[in-house]
N, C-alpha and C. Protein backbone atom coordinates (compact mmCIF):
# COMPACT_ATOMS: atom_id res chain seq x y z
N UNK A 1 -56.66 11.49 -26.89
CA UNK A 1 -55.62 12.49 -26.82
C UNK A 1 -55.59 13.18 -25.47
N UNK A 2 -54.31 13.35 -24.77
CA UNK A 2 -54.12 14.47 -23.73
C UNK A 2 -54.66 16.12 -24.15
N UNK A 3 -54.96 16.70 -22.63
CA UNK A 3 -55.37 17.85 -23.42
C UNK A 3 -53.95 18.79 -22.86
N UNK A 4 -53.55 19.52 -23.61
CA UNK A 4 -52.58 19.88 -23.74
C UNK A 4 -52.02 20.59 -21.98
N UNK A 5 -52.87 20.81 -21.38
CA UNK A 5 -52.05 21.59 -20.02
C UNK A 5 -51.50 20.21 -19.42
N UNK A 6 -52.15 18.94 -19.34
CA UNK A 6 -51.46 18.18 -18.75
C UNK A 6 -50.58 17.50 -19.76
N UNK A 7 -50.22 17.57 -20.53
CA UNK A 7 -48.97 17.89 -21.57
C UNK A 7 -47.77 18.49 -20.99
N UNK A 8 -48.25 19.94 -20.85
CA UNK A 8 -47.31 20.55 -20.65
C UNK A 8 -47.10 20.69 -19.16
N UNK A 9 -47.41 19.71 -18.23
CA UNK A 9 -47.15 19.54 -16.59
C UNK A 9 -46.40 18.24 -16.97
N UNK A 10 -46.74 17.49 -17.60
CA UNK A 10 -45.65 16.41 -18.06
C UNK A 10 -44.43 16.72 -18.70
N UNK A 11 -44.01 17.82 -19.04
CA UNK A 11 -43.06 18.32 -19.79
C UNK A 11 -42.20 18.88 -18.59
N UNK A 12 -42.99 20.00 -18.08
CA UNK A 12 -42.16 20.09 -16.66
C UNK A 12 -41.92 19.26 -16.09
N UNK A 13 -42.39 17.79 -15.34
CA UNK A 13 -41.78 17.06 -14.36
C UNK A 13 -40.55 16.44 -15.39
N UNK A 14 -40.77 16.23 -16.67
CA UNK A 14 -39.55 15.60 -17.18
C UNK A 14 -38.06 16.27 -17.13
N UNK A 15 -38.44 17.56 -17.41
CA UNK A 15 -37.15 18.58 -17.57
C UNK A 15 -36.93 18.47 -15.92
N UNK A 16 -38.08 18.83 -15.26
CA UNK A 16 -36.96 18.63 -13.62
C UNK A 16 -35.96 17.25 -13.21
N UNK A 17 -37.18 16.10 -13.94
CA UNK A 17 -36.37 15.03 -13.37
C UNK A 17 -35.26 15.11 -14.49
N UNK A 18 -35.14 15.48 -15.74
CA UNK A 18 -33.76 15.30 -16.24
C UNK A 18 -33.15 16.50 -15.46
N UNK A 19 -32.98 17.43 -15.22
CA UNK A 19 -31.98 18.50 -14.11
C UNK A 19 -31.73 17.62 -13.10
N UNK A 20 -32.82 17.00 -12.26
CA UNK A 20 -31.96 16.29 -11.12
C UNK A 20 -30.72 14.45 -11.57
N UNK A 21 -31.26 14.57 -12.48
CA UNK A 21 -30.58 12.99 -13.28
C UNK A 21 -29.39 13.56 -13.56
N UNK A 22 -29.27 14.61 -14.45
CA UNK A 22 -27.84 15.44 -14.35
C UNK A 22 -27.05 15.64 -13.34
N UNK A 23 -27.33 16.27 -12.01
CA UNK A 23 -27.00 16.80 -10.66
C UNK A 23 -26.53 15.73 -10.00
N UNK A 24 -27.33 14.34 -9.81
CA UNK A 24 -27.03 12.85 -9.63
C UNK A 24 -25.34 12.61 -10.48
N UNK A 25 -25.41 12.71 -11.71
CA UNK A 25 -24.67 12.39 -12.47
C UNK A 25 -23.25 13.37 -12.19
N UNK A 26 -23.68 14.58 -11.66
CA UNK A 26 -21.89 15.36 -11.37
C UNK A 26 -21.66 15.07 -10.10
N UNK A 27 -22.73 14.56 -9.07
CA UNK A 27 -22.39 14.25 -7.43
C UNK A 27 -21.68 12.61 -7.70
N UNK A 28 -21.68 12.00 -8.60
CA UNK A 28 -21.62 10.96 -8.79
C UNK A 28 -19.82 10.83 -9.64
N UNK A 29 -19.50 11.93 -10.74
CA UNK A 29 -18.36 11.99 -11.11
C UNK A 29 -17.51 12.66 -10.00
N UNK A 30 -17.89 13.38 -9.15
CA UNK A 30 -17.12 14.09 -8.15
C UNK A 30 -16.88 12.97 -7.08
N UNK A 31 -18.11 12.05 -6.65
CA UNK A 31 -17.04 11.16 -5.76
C UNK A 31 -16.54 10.13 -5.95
N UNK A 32 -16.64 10.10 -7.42
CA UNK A 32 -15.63 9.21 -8.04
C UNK A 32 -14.02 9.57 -8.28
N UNK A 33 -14.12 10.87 -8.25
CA UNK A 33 -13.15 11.73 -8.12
C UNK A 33 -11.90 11.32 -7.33
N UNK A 34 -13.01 11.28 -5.55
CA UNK A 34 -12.64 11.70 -4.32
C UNK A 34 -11.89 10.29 -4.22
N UNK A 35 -12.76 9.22 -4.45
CA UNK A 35 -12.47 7.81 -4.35
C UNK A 35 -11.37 7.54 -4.79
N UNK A 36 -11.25 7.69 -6.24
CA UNK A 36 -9.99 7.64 -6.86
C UNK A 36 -8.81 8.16 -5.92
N UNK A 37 -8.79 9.02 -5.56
CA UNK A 37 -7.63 10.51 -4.73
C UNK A 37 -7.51 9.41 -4.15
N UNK A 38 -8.29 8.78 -2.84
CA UNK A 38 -8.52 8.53 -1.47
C UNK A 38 -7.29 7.06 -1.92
N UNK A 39 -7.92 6.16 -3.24
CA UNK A 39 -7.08 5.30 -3.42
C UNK A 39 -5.32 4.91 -3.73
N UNK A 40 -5.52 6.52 -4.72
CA UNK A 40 -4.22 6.59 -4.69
C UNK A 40 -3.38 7.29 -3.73
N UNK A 41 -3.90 7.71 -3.08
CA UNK A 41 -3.09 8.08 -1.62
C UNK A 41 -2.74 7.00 -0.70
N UNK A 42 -3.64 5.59 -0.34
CA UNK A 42 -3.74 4.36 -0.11
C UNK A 42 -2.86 3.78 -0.71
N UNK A 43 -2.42 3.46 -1.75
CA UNK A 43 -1.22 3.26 -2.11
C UNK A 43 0.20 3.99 -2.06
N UNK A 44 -0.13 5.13 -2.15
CA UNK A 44 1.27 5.46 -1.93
C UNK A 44 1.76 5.12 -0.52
N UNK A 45 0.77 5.07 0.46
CA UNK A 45 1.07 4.98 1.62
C UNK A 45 1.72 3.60 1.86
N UNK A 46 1.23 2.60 0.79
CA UNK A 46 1.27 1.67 0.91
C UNK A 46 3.27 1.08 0.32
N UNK A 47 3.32 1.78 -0.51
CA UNK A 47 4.26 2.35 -1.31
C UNK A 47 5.91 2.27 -0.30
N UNK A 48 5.70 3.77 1.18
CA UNK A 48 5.75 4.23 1.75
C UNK A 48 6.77 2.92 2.72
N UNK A 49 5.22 2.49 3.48
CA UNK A 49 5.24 1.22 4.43
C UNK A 49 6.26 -0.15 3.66
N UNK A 50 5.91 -0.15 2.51
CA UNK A 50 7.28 -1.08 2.06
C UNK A 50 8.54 -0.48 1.83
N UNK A 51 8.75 0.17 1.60
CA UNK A 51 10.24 0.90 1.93
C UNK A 51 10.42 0.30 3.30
N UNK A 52 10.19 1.44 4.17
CA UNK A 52 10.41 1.58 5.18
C UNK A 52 10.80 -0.14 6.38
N UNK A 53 9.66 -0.94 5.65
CA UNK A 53 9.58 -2.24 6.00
C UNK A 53 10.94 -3.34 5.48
N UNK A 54 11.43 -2.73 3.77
CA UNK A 54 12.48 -2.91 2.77
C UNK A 54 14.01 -2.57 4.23
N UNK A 55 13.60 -1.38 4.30
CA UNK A 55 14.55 -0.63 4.96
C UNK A 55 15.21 -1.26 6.45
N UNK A 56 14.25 -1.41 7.15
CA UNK A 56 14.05 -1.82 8.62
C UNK A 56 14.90 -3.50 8.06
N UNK A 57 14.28 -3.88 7.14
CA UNK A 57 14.62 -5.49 6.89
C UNK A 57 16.64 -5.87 7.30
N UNK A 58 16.84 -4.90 5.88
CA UNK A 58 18.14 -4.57 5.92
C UNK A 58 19.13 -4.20 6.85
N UNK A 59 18.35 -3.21 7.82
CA UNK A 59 18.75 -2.65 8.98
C UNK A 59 19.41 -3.38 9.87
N UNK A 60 18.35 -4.44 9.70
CA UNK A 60 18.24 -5.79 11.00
C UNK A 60 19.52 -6.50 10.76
N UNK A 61 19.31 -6.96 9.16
CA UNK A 61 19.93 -8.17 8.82
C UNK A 61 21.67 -7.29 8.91
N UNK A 62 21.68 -6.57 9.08
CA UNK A 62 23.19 -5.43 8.77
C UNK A 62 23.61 -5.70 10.37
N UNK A 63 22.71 -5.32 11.23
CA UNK A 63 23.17 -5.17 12.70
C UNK A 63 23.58 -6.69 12.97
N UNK A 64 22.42 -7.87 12.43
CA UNK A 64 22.91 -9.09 12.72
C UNK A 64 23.92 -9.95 12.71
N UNK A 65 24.10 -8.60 11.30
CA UNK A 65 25.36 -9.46 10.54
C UNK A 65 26.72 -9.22 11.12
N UNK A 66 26.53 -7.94 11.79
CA UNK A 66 27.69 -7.58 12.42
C UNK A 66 27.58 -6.92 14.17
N UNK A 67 26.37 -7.78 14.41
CA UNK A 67 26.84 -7.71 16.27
C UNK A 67 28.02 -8.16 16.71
N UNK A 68 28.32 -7.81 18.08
CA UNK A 68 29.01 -8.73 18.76
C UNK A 68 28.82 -9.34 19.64
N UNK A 69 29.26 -10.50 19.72
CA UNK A 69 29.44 -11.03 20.66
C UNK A 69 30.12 -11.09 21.49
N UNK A 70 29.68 -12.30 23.06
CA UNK A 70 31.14 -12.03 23.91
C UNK A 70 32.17 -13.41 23.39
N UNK A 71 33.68 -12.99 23.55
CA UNK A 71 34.40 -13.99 23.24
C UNK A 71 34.64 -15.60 23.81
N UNK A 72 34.26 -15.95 22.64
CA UNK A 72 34.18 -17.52 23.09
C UNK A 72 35.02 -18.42 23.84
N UNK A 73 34.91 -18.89 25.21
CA UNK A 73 35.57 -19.39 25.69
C UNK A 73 36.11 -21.18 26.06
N UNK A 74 36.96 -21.62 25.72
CA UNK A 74 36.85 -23.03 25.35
C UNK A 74 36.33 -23.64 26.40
N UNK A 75 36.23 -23.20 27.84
CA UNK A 75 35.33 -24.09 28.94
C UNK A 75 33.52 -24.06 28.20
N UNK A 76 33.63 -23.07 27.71
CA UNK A 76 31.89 -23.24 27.29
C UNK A 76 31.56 -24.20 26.30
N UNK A 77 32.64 -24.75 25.25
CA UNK A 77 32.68 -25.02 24.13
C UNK A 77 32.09 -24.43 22.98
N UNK A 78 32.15 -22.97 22.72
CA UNK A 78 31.10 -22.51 21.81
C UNK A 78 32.73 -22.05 21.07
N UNK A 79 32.58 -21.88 19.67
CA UNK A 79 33.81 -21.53 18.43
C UNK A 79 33.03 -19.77 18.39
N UNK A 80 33.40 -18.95 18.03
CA UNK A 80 33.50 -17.69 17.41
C UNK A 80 32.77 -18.27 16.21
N UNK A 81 31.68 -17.00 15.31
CA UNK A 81 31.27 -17.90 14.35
C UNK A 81 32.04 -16.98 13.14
N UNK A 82 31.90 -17.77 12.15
CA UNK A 82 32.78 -17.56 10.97
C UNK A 82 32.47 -16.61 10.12
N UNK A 83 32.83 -16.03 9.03
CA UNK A 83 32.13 -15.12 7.89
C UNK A 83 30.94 -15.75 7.61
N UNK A 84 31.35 -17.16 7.11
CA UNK A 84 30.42 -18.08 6.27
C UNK A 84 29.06 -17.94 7.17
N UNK A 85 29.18 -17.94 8.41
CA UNK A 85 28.20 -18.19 9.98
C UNK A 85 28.03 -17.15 9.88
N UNK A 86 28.33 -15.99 9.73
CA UNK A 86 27.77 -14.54 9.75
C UNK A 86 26.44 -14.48 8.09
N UNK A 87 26.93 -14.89 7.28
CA UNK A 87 26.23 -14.53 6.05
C UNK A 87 25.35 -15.61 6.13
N UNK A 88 25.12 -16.71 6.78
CA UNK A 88 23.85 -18.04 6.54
C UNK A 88 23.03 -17.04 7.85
N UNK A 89 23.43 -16.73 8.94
CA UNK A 89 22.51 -16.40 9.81
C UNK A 89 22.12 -14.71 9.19
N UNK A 90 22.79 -14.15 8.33
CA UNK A 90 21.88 -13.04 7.58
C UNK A 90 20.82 -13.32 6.14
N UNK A 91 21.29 -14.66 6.12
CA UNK A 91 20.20 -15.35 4.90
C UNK A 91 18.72 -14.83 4.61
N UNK A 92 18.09 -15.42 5.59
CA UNK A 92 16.92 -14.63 5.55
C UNK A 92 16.29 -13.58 5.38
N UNK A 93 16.88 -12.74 6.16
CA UNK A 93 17.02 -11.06 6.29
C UNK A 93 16.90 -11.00 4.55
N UNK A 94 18.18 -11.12 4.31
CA UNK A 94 18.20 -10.73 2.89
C UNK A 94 17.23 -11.22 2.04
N UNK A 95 16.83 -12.29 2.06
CA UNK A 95 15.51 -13.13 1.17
C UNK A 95 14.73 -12.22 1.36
N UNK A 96 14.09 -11.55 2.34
CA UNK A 96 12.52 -10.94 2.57
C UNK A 96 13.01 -9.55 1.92
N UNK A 97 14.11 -9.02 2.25
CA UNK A 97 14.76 -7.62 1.46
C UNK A 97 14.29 -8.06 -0.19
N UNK A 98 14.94 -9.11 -0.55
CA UNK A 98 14.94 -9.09 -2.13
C UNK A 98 13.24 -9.52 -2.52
N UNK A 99 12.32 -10.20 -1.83
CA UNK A 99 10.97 -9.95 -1.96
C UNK A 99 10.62 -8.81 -1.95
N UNK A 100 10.82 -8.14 -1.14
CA UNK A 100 10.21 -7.14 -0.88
C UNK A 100 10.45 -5.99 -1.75
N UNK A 101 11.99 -6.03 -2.66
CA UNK A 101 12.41 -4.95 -3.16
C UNK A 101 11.27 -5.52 -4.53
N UNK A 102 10.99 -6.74 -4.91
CA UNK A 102 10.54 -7.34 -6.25
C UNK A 102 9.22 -7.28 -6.13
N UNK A 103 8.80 -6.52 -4.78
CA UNK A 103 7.10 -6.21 -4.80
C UNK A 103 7.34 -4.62 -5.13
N UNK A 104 8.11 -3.97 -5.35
CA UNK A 104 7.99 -2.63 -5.91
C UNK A 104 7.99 -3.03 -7.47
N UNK A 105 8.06 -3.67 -8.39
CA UNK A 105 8.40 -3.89 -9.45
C UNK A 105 7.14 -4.10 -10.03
């Protein structure tokens, strides 16, 4: 048998180490906390950057669609291009727009 004082010095180191196992355990829910925050802020940002990327896409494909050019002259042989020639050369543009709008989804 133990004789009881070192009993009760074993009793104390237990209760300290359970206080610090606790203390572990709220430093541990708190930066799980932080992590969490940190992530969902990371996404929104992320969120954010596709818009904006959504946005810019459109932008492009809008200006492309309706630059101008200079008028075509028959010594060069180049034609004016058509509606149809306006909307195939905004094709793309629009493809990565409609990805991109179907990654918010």
């Amino acid at each position: 048998m133990y004789p009881s004082r070192e009993l009760n010095r074993l009793a104390e180191r237990r209760a300290i180490i359970q206080a610090r196992i606790e203390l572990r355990r709220r430093d541990c829910i708190v930066a799980v906390r932080d992590l969490r925050e940190s992530v969902e802020r990371a996404k929104a940002w992320g969120r954010v950057l596709r818009a904006f990327t959504l946005a810019a896409t459109i932008g492009s494909g809008i200006k492309r669609l309706f630059r101008s050019k200079p008028p075509a002259s028959p010594a060069d042989g180049r034609k004016g291009r058509s509606a149809a020639g306006k909307i195939l050369a905004w094709a793309p543009a629009a493809l990565k727009a409609i990805r991109l709008a179907a990654s918010f989804v």
